[in-house]
N, C-alpha and C. Protein backbone atom coordinates (compact mmCIF):
# COMPACT_ATOMS: atom_id res chain seq x y z
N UNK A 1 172.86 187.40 215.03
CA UNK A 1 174.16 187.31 215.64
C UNK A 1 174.64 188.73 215.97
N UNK A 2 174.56 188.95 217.16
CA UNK A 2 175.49 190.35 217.72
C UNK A 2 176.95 190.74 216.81
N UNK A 3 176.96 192.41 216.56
CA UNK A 3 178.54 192.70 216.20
C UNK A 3 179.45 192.26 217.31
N UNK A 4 180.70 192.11 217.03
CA UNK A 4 181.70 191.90 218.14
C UNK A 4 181.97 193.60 218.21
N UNK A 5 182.96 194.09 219.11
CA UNK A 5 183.42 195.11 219.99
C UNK A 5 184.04 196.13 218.95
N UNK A 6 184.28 195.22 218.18
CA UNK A 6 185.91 195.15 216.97
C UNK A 6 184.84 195.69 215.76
N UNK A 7 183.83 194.94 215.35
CA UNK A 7 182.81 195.50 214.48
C UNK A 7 182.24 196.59 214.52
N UNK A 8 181.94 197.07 216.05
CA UNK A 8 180.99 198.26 215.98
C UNK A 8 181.84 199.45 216.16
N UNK A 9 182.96 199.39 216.08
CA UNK A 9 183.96 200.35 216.11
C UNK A 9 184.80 200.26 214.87
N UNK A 10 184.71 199.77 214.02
CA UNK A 10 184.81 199.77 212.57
C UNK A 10 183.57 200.34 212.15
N UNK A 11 182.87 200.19 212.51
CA UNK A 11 181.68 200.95 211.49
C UNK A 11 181.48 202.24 211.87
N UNK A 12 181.63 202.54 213.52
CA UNK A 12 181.74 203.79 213.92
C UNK A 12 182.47 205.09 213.50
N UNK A 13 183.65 204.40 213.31
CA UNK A 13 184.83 204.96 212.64
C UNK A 13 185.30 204.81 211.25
N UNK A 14 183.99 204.13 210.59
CA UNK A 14 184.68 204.07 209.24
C UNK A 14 185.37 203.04 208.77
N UNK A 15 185.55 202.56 207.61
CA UNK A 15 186.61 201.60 206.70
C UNK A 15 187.95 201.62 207.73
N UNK A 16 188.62 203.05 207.86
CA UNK A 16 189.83 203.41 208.60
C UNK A 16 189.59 203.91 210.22
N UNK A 17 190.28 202.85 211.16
CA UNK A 17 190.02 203.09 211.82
C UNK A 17 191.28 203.79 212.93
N UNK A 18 192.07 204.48 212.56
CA UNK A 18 192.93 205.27 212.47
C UNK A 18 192.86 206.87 212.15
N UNK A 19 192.80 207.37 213.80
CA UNK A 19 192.10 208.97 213.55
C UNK A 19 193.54 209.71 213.04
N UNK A 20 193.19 210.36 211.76
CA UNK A 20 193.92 211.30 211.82
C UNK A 20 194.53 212.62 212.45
N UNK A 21 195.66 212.75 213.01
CA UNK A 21 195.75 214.54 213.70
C UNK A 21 195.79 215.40 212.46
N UNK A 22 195.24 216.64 212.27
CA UNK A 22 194.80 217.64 211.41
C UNK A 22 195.45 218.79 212.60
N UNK A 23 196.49 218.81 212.00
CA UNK A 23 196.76 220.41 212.05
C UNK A 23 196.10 221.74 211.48
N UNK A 24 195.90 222.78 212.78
CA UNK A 24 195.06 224.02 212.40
C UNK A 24 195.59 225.04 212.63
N UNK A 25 195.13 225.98 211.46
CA UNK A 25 195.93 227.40 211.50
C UNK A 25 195.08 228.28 212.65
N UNK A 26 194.54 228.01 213.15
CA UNK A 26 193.15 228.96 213.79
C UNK A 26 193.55 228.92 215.04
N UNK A 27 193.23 229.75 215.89
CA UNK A 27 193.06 230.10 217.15
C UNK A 27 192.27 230.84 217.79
N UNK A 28 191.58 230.97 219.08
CA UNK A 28 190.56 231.28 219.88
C UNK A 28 190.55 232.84 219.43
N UNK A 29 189.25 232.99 218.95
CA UNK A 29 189.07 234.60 218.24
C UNK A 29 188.61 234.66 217.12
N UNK A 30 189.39 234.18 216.64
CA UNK A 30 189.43 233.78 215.39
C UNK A 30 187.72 233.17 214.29
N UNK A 31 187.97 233.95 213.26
CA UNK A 31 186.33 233.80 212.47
C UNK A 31 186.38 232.48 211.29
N UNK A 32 185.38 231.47 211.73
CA UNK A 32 185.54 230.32 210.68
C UNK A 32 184.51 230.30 210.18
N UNK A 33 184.73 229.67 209.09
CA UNK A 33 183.53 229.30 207.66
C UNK A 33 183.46 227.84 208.22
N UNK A 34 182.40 227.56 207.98
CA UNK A 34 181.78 226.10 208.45
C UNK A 34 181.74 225.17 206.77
N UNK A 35 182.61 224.70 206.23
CA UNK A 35 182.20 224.00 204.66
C UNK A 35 181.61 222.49 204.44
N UNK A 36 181.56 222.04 205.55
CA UNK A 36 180.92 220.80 205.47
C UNK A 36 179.97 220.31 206.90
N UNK A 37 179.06 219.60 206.26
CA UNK A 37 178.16 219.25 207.72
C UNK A 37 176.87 219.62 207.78
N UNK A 38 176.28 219.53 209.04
CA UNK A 38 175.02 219.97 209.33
C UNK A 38 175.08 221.63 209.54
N UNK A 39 175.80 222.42 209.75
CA UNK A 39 176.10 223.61 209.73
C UNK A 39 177.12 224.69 208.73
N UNK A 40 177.12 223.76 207.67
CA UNK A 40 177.58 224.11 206.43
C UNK A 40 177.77 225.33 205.93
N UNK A 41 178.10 226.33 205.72
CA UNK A 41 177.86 227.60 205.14
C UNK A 41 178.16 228.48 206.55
N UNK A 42 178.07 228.47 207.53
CA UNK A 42 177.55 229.04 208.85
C UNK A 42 178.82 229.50 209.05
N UNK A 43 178.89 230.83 209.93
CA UNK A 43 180.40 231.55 210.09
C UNK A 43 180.30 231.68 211.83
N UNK A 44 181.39 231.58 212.11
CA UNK A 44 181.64 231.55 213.77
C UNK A 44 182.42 231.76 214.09
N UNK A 45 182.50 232.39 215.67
CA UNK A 45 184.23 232.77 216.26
C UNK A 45 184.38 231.61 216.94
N UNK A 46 185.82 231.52 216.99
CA UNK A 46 186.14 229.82 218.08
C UNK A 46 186.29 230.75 219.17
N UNK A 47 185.60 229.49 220.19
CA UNK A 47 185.47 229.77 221.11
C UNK A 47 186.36 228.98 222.37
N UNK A 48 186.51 227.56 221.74
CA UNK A 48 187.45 226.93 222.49
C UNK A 48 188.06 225.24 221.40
N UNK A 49 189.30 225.15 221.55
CA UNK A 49 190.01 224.07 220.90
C UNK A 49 190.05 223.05 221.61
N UNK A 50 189.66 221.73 221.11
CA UNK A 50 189.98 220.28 221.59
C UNK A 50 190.80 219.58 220.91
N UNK A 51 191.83 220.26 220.84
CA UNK A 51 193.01 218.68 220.06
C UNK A 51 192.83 217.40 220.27
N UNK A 52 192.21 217.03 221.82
CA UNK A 52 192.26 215.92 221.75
C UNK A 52 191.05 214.77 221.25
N UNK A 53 189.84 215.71 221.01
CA UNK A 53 188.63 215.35 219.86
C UNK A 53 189.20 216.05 218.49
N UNK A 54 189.83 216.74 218.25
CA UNK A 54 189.82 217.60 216.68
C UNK A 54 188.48 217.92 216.63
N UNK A 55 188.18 218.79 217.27
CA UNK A 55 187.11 219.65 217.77
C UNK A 55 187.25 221.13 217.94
N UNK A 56 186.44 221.95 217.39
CA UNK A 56 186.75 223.11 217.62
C UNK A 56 184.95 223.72 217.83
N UNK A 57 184.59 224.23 219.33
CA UNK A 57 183.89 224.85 219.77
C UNK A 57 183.73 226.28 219.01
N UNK A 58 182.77 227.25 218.14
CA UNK A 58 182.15 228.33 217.57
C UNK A 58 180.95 228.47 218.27
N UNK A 59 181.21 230.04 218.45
CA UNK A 59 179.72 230.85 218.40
C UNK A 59 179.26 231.49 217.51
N UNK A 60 177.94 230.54 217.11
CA UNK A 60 177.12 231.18 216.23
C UNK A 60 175.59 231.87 216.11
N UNK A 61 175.57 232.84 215.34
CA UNK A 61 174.35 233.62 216.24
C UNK A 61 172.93 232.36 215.51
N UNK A 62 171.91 231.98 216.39
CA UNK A 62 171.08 231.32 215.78
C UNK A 62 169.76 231.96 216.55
N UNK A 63 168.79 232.33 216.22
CA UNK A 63 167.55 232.91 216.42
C UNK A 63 167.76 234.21 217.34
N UNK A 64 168.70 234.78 216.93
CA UNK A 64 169.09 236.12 217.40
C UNK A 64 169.91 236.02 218.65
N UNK A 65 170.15 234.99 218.94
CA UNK A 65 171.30 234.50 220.08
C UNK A 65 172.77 233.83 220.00
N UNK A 66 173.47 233.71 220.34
CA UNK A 66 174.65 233.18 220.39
C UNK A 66 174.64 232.16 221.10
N UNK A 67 175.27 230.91 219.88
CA UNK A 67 174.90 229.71 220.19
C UNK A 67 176.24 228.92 220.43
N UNK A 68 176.69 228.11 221.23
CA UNK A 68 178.46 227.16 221.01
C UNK A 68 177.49 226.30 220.22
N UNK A 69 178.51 225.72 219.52
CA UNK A 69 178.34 224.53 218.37
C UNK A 69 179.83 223.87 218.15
N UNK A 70 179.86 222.73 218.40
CA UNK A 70 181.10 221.70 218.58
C UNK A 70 180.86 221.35 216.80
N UNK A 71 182.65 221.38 216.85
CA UNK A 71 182.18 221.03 214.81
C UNK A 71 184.36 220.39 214.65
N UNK A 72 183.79 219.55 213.95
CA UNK A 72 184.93 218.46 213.84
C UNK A 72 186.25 219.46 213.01
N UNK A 73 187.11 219.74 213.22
CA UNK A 73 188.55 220.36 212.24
C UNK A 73 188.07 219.88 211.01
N UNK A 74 187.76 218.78 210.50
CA UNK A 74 187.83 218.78 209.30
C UNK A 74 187.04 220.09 207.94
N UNK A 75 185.77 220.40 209.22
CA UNK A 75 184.91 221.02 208.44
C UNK A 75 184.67 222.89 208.63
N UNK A 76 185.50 222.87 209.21
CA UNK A 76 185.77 224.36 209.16
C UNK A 76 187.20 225.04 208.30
N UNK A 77 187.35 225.96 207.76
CA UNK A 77 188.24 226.82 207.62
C UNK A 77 187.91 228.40 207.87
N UNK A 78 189.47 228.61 207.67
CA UNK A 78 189.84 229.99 208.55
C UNK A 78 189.23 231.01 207.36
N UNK A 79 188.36 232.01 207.87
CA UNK A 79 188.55 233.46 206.66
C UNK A 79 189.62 234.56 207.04
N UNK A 80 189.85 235.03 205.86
CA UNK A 80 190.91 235.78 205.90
C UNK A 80 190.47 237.05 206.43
């Protein structure tokens, strides 16, 4: 039996399917610590903000290059 529309967007999104807005102290320049994820540990300048994903675009250097990497608000914070 197929999910309905309603199912696969509950599971997509989780138990809650109600995105939270996450307010951020950060702005374009600005150097972030990566603390959760597939890029965990990893430090980057933002490069560009998506409020409307809660998305925040970093460049990070990866095999001696500078790389954008899209990474959700939740999992970055600001260094001082």
């Amino acid at each position: 039996m197929p999910l309905s529309e309603a199912e696969v967007q509950a599971y997509l999104l989780g138990s809650n399917t109600e995105k939270v807005n996450v307010e951020v102290d950060f702005e374009i320049g600005d150097t972030l610590s990566v603390v959760d994820g597939t890029w965990k540990d990893t430090v980057g300048v933002v490069k560009s903000i998506n409020a409307k994903k809660q998305t925040v675009t970093i460049s990070v250097e990866m095999f001696g290059r500078e790389t954008p990497v899209e990474i959700d608000f939740t999992d970055v914070r600001k260094m001082d």
